[in-house]
Protein backbone atom coordinates (compact mmCIF):
# COMPACT_ATOMS: atom_id res chain seq x y z
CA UNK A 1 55.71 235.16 92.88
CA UNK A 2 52.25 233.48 93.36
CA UNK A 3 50.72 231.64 90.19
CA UNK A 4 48.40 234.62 89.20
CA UNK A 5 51.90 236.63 88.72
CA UNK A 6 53.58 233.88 86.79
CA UNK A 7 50.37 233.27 84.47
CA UNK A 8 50.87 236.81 83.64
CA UNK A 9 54.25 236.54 83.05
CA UNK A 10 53.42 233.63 80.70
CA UNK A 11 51.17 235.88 79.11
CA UNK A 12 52.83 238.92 78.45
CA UNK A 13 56.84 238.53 78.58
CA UNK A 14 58.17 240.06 75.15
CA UNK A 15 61.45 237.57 75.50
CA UNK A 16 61.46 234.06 77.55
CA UNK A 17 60.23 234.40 80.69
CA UNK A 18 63.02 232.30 82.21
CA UNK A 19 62.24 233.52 86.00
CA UNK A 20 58.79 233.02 85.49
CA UNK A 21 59.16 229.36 83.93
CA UNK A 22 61.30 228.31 86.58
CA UNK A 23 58.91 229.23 88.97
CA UNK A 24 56.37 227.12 87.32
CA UNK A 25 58.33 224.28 88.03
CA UNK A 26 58.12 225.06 91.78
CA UNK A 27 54.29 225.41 91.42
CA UNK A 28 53.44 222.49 89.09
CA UNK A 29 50.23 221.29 91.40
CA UNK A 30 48.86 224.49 90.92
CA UNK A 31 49.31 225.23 87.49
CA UNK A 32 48.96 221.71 85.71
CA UNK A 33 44.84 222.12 86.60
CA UNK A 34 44.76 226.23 85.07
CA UNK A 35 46.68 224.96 82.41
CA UNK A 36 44.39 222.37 81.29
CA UNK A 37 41.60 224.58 82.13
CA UNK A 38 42.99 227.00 80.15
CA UNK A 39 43.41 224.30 76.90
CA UNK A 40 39.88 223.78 77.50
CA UNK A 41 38.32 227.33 77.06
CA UNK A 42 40.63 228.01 73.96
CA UNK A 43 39.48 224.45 72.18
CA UNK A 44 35.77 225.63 73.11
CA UNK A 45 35.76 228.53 70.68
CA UNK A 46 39.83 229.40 69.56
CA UNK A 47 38.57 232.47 67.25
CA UNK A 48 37.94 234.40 70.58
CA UNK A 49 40.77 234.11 72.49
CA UNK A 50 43.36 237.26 72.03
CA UNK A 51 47.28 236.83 71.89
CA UNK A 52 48.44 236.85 75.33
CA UNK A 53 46.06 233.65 76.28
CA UNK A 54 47.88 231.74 73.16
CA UNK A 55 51.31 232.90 74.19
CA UNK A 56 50.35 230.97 77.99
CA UNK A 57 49.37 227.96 75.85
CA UNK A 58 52.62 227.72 74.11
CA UNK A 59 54.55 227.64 77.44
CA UNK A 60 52.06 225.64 78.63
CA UNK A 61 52.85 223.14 76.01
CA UNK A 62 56.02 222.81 76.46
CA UNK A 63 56.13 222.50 80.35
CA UNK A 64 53.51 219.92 80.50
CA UNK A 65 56.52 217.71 77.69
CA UNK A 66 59.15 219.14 80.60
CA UNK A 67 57.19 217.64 83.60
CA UNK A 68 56.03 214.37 81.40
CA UNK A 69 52.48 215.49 82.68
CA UNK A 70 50.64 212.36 81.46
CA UNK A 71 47.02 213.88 82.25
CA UNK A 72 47.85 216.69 79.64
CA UNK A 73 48.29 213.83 76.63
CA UNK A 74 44.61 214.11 75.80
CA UNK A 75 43.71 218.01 75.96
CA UNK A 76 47.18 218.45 74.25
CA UNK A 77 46.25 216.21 71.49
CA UNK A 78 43.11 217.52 70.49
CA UNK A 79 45.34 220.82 70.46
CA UNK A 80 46.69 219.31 67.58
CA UNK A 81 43.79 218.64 66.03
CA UNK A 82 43.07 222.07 65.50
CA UNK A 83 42.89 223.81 61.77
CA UNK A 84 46.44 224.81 61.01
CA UNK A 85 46.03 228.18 60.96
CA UNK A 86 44.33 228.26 64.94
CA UNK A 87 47.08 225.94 65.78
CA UNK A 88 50.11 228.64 63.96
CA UNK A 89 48.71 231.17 66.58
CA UNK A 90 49.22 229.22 69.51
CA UNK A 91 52.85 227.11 69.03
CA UNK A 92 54.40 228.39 65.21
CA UNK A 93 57.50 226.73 64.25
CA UNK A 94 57.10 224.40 67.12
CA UNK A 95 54.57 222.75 65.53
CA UNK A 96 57.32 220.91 63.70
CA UNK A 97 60.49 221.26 66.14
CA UNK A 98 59.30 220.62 69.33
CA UNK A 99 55.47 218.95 69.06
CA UNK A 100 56.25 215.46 68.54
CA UNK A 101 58.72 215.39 71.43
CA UNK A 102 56.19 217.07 74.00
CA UNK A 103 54.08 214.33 72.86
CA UNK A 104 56.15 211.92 73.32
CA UNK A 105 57.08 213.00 76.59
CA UNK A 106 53.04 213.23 78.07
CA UNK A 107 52.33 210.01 76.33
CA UNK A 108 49.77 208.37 78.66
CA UNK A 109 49.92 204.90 76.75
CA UNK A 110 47.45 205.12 74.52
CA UNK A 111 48.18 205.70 70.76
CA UNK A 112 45.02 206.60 69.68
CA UNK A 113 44.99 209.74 70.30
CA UNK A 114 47.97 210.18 68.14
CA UNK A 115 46.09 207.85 65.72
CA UNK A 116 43.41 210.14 65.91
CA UNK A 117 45.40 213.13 64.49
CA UNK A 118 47.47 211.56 61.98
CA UNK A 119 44.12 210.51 60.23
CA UNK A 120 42.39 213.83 60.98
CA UNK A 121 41.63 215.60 57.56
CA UNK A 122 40.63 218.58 59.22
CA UNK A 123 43.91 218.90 61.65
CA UNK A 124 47.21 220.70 59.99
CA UNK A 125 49.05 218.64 58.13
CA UNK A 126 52.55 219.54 59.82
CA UNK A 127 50.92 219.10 62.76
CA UNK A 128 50.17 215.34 61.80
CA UNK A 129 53.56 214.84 60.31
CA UNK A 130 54.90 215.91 63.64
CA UNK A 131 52.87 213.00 65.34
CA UNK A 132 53.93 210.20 62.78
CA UNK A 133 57.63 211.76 64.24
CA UNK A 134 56.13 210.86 67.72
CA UNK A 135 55.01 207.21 66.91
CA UNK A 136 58.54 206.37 65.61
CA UNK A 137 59.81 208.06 68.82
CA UNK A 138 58.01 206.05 71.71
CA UNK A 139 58.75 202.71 69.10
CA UNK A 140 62.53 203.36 69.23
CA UNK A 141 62.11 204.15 73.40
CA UNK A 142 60.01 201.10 73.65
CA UNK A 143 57.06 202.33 74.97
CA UNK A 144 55.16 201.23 72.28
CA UNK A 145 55.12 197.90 70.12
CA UNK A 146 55.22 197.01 66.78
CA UNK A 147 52.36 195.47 66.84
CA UNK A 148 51.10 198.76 67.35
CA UNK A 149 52.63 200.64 65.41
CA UNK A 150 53.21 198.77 62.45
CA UNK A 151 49.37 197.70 61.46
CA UNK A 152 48.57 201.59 61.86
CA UNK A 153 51.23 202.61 59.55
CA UNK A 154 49.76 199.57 56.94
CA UNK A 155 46.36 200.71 57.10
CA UNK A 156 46.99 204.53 57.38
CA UNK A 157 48.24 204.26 53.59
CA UNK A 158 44.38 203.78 52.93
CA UNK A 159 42.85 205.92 55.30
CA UNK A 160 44.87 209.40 55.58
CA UNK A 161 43.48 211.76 53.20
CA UNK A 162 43.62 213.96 50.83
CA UNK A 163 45.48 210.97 48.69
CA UNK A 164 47.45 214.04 46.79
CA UNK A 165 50.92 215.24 47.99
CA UNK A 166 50.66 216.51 51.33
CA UNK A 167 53.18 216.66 53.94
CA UNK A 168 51.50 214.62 56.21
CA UNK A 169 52.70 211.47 53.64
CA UNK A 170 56.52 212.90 54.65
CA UNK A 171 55.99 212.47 58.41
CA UNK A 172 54.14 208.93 56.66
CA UNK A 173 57.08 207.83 55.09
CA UNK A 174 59.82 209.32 57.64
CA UNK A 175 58.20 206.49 60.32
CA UNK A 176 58.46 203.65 58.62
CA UNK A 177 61.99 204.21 57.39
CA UNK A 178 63.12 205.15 61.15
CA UNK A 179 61.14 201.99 62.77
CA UNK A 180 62.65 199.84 60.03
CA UNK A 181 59.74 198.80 58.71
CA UNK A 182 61.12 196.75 55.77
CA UNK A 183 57.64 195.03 55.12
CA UNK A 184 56.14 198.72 54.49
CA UNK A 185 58.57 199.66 51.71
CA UNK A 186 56.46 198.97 48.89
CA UNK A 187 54.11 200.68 50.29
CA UNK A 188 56.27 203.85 50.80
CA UNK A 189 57.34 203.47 47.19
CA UNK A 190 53.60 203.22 45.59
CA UNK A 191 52.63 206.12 48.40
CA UNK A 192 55.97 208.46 46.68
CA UNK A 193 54.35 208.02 43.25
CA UNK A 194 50.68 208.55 43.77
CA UNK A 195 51.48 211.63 46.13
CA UNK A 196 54.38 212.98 44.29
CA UNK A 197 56.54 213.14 46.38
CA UNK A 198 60.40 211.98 45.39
């Protein structure tokens, strides 16, 4: 099977393609670049893309968190950034069971990208819960500091909007309590009462 054959396995398969994805690991070289490529022309204009082109991108997603493709961090995160409902069409659930692992797994080294969705307004907000998931992730796996992480959590109470309940503040509050963030408690409990959420 060649990588035109598999992409249209990607594309079409009613069930998992399980024959076709493990053929993608055999042809990673050649598909990492068409992936991308592929992230690219959806990001340019999502509205006019048709279903079998998302379906790729989903398995695309998740291969590029399978092969810990580092180049795929960026065009992956501004993937997130996309208005929830463009984003539902292209990963669903895994939006919030499988996103902030991918992400953790292409993490290049650079949190702001991350940063970058977690603050976005326009982005999802399950999709930026999910990365606040991600942040905690690479802390606990040391691959990033506190001194990263923590000042970002501090100063995202001021800058993540809208201020009303949202569950963007879960994903918020679910980070600090799994770094262990003791210094940010108050903060989680003033952020529970002007969001209202228990």
């Amino acid at each position: 099977m060649d990588t035109q054959a598999i992409m249209t396995d990607l594309e079409t398969a009613d069930r998992l393609p399980r024959e076709a994805l493990r053929l993608a690991d055999q042809h990673r070289a050649e598909l990492t670049p068409r992936f991308l490529a592929g992230i690219e022309t959806y990001l340019a204009n999502p509205s006019a893309h048709d279903a079998p082109s998302a379906q790729a991108l989903f398995y695309a997603f998740h291969l590029f968190g399978h092969w810990r493709e580092t180049s795929a961090c960026r065009p992956l995160a501004r993937l997130l950034r996309l208005p929830e409902d463009d984003l539902e069409v292209i990963l669903g659930e895994a939006v919030t069971e499988t996103a902030h692992r991918v992400m953790a797994s292409v993490f290049d080294g650079d949190p702001e990208p991350l940063f970058d969705i977690i603050l976005d307004p326009a982005a999802g907000q399950f999709a930026r819960s999910s990365m606040c998931d991600t942040l905690a992730m690479l802390l606990m796996r040391g691959r990033l500091e506190r001194q990263q992480v923590e000042p970002f959590l501090r100063e995202a109470f001021i800058r993540i909007e809208p201020k009303s309940e949202g569950f963007v503040w879960c994903g918020w509050m679910q980070a600090i309590a799994r770094s262990g963030f003791a210094e940010l408690t108050p903060l989680v409990r003033t952020g529970s009462s002007a969001s209202g959420i228990a």
